[in-house]
Protein backbone atom coordinates (compact mmCIF):
# COMPACT_ATOMS: atom_id res chain seq x y z
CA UNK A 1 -24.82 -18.81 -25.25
CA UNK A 2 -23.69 -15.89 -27.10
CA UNK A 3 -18.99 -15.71 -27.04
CA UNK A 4 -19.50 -12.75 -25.16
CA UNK A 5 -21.68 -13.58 -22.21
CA UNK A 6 -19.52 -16.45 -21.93
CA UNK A 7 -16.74 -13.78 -22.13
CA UNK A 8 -18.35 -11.69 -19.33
CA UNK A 9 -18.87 -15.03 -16.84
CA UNK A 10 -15.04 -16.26 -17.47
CA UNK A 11 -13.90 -12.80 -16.59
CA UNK A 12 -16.54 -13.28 -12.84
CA UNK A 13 -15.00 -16.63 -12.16
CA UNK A 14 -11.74 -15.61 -12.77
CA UNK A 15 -12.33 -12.10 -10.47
CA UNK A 16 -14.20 -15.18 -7.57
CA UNK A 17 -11.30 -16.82 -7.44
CA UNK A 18 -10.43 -16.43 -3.86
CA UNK A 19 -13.74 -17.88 -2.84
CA UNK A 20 -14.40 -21.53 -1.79
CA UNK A 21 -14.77 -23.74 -4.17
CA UNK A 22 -18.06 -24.92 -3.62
CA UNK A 23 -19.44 -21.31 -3.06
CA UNK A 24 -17.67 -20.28 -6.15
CA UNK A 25 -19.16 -23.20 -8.11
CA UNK A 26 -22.58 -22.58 -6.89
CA UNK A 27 -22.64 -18.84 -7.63
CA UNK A 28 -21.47 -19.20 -11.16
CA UNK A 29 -24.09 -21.80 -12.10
CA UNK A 30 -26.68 -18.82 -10.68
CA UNK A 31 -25.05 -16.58 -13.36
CA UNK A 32 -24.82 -19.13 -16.11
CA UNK A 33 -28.62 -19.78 -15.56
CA UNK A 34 -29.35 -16.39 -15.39
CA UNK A 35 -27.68 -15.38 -18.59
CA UNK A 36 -29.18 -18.50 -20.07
CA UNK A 37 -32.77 -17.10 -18.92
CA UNK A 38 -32.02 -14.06 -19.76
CA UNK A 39 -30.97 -14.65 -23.56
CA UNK A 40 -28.18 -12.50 -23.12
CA UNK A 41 -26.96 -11.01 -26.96
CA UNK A 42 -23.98 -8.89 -25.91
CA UNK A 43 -22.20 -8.16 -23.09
CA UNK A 44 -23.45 -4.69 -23.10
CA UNK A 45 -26.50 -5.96 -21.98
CA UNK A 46 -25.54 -8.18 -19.84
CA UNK A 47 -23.23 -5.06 -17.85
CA UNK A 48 -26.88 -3.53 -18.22
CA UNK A 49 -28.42 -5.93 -16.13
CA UNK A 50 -25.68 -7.10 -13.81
CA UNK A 51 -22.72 -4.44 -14.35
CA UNK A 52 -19.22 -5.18 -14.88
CA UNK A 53 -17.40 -8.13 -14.16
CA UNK A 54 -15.32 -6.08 -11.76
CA UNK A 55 -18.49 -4.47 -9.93
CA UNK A 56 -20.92 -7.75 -9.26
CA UNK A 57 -17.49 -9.48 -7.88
CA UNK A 58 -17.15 -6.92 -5.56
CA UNK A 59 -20.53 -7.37 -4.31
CA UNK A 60 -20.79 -10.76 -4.12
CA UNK A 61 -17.01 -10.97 -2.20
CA UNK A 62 -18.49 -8.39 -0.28
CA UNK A 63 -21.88 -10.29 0.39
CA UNK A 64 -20.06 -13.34 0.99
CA UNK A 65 -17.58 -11.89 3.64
CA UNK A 66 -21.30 -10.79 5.44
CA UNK A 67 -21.77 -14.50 5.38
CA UNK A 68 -18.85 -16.06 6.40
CA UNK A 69 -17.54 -16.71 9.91
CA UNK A 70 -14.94 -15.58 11.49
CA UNK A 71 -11.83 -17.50 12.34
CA UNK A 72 -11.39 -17.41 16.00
CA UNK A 73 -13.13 -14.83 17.85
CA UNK A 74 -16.83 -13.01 17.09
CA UNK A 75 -14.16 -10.17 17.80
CA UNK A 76 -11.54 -11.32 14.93
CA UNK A 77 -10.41 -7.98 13.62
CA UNK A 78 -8.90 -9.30 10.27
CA UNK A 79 -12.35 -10.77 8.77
CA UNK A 80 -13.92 -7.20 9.90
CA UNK A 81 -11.04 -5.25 8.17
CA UNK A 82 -11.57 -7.23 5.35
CA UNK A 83 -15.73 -7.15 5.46
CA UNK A 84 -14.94 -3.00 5.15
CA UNK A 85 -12.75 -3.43 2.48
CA UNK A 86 -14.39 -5.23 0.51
CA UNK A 87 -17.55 -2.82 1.07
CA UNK A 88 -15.37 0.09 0.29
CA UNK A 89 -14.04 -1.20 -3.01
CA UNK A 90 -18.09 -2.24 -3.71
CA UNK A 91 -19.20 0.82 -3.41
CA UNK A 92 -16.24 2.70 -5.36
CA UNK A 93 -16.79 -0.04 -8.09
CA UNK A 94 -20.32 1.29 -8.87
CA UNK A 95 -20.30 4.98 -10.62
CA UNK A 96 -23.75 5.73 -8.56
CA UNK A 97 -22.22 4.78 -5.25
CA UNK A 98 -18.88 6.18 -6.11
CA UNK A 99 -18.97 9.37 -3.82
CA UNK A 100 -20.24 7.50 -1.15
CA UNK A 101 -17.16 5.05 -1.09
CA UNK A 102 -14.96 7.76 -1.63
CA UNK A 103 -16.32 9.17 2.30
CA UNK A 104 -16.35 6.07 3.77
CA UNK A 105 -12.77 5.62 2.91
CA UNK A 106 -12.12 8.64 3.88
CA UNK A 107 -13.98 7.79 6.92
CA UNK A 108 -11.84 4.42 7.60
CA UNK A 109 -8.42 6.32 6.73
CA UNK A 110 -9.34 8.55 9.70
CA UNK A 111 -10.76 5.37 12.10
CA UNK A 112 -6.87 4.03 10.99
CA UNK A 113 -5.40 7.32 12.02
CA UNK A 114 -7.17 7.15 15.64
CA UNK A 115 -6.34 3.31 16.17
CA UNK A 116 -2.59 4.48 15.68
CA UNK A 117 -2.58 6.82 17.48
CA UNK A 118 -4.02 4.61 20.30
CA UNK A 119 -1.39 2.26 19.72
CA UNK A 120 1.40 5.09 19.69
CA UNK A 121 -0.14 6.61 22.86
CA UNK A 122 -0.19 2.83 25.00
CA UNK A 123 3.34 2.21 23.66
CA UNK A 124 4.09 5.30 24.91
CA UNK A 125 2.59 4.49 28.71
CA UNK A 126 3.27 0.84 28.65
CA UNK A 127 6.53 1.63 28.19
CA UNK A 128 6.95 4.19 31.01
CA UNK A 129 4.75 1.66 33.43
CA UNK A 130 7.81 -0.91 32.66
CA UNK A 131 10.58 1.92 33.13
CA UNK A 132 8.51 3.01 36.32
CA UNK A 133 8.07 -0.62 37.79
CA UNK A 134 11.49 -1.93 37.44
CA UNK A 135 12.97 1.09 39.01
CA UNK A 136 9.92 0.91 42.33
CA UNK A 137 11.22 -3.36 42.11
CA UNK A 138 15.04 -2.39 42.65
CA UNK A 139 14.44 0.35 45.12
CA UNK A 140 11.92 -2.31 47.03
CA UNK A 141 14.29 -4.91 46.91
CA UNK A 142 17.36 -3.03 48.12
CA UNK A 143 15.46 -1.93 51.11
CA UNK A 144 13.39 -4.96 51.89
CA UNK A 145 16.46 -6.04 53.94
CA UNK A 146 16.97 -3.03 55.27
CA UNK A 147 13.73 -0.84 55.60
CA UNK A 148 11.06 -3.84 55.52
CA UNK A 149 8.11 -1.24 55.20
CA UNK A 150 9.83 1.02 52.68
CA UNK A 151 10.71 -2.16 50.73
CA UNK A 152 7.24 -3.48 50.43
CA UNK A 153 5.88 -0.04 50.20
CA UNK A 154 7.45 0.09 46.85
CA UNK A 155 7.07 -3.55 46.12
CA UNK A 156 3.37 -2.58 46.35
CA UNK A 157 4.13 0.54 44.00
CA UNK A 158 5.81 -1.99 41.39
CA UNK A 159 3.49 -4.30 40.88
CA UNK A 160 0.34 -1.95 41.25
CA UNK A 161 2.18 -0.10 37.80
CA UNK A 162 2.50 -3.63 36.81
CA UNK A 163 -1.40 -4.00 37.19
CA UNK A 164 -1.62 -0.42 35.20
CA UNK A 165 0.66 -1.68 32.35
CA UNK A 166 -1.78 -4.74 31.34
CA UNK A 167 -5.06 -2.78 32.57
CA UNK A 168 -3.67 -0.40 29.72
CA UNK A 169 -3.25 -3.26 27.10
CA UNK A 170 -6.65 -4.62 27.96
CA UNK A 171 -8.86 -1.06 27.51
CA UNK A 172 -6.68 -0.20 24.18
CA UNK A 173 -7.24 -3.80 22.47
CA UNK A 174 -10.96 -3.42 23.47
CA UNK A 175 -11.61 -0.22 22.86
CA UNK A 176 -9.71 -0.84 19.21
CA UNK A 177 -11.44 -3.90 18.65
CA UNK A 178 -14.81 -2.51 19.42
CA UNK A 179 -13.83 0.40 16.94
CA UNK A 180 -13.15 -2.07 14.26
CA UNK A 181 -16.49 -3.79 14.43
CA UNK A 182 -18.81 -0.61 14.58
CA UNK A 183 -17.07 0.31 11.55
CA UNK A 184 -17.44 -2.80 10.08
CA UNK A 185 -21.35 -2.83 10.80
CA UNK A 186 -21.84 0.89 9.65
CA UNK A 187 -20.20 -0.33 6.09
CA UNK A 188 -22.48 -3.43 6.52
CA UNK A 189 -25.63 -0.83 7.00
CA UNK A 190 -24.54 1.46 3.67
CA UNK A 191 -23.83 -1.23 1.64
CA UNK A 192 -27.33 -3.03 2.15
CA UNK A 193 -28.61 0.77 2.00
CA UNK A 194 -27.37 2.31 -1.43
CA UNK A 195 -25.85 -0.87 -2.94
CA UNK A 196 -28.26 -1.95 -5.64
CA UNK A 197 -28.92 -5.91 -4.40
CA UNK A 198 -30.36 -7.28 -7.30
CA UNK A 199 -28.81 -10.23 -9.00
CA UNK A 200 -26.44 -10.51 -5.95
CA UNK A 201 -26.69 -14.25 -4.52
C-alpha cells in the first residue's frame, strides 16, 4: 500500500479515537480493504473517493452516534446533544454541505437560546412559588391555633403553590427534553438527506 494511503488511514484512526475499540477496529479494516481494492496511488485520490481524513471521521462519529444507545433514558439529552453535534460539524466538514451546517447551527444556537430562556423563566417562577409557599405555611401555621379555617385555608394555599412549583419543573424538563430530541431527529433527517453516504460504514 502506497506511504500515503497509509498516511491518510493513520490520520482516520487517530481522528476515531474516541470510538470503541472493537467498532474502531472493525471500521478501519473496512478502509484498509477498501484502499487495498481500490489501489489507491496518492492520497489525492483517495480524498477523491472518500474525502479528508477530517470529513469521513465526522461522518462515521456521526453515523455511529445514530447507532449507539443511549445511557439511561430513550430521553437522555447528552447523547442527543452530542448526535447534533456531531451532525453539525459533518455537514460543516464537507465544502458542498457547508451552508447547510452553517443554518443548522444557526438553527441550534437559537433552539439553545429558547431552552435558556425556559430555564431563566422557571427559575424565575419556581423561585417565587417557594417565596409564595413559605410565606402562605407561616401565616397557616400561626393561625391554625388560632383561626383553624384561616390556618388550613392557607395551608391549602401553600402546598397547592407547592404542587405549582414541581408541576412547573415537570412541563419545562419535558417540554426541553422533547425540544432536544426533535432537533436531534431533524439533524438526523438532513444528514441522511444531503450528506453524501457512500463509503460510510
Amino acid at each position: 500500500m502506497n506511504s500515503e494511503v497509509k498516511q491518510y488511514l493513520s490520520e482516520l484512526q487517530h481522528r476515531l479515537r474516541r470510538l470503541p475499540a472493537e467498532d474502531l477496529a472493525e471500521v478501519m479494516e473496512y478502509y484498509t480493504e477498501y484502499c487495498e481494492d481500490a489501489s489507491f496511488t496518492n492520497r489525492q485520490a483517495v480524498e477523491k473517493a472518500l474525502g479528508s481524513p477530517r470529513t469521513l471521521s465526522l461522518q462515521i462519529l456521526a453515523e455511529h452516534s445514530f447507532d449507539a444507545k443511549p445511557q439511561g433514558h430513550w430521553w437522555h439529552p447528552e447523547t442527543n446533544i452530542k448526535t447534533a453535534w456531531l451532525v453539525v460539524l459533518a455537514l460543516l466538514a464537507s465544502p458542498v454541505t457547508f451552508f447547510i451546517g452553517i443554518i443548522l447551527l444557526a438553527g441550534l444556537i437559537a433552539v439553545i437560546a429558547v431552552i435558556f430562556s425556559i430555564v431563566v423563566a422557571a427559575i424565575a417562577l419556581i423561585g417565587s412559588a417557594i417565596l409564595v409557599t413559605g410565606a402562605f405555611f407561616y401565616v397557616g401555621i400561626a393561625l391554625l391555633f388560632t383561626k383553624l379555617g384561616v390556618g388550613l385555608f392557607y395551608l391549602g394555599l401553600g402546598f397547592a403553590f407547592l404542587g405549582l412549583g414541581f408541576l412547573i419543573i415537570t412541563i419545562g424538563t419535558w417540554f426541553c427534553l422533547a425540544l432536544i430530541r426533535l432537533v436531534t431527529r431533524g439533524c438526523q433527517w438532513l444528514y441522511h438527506r444531503f450528506v453524501k453516504r457512500e463509503g460510510v460504514k
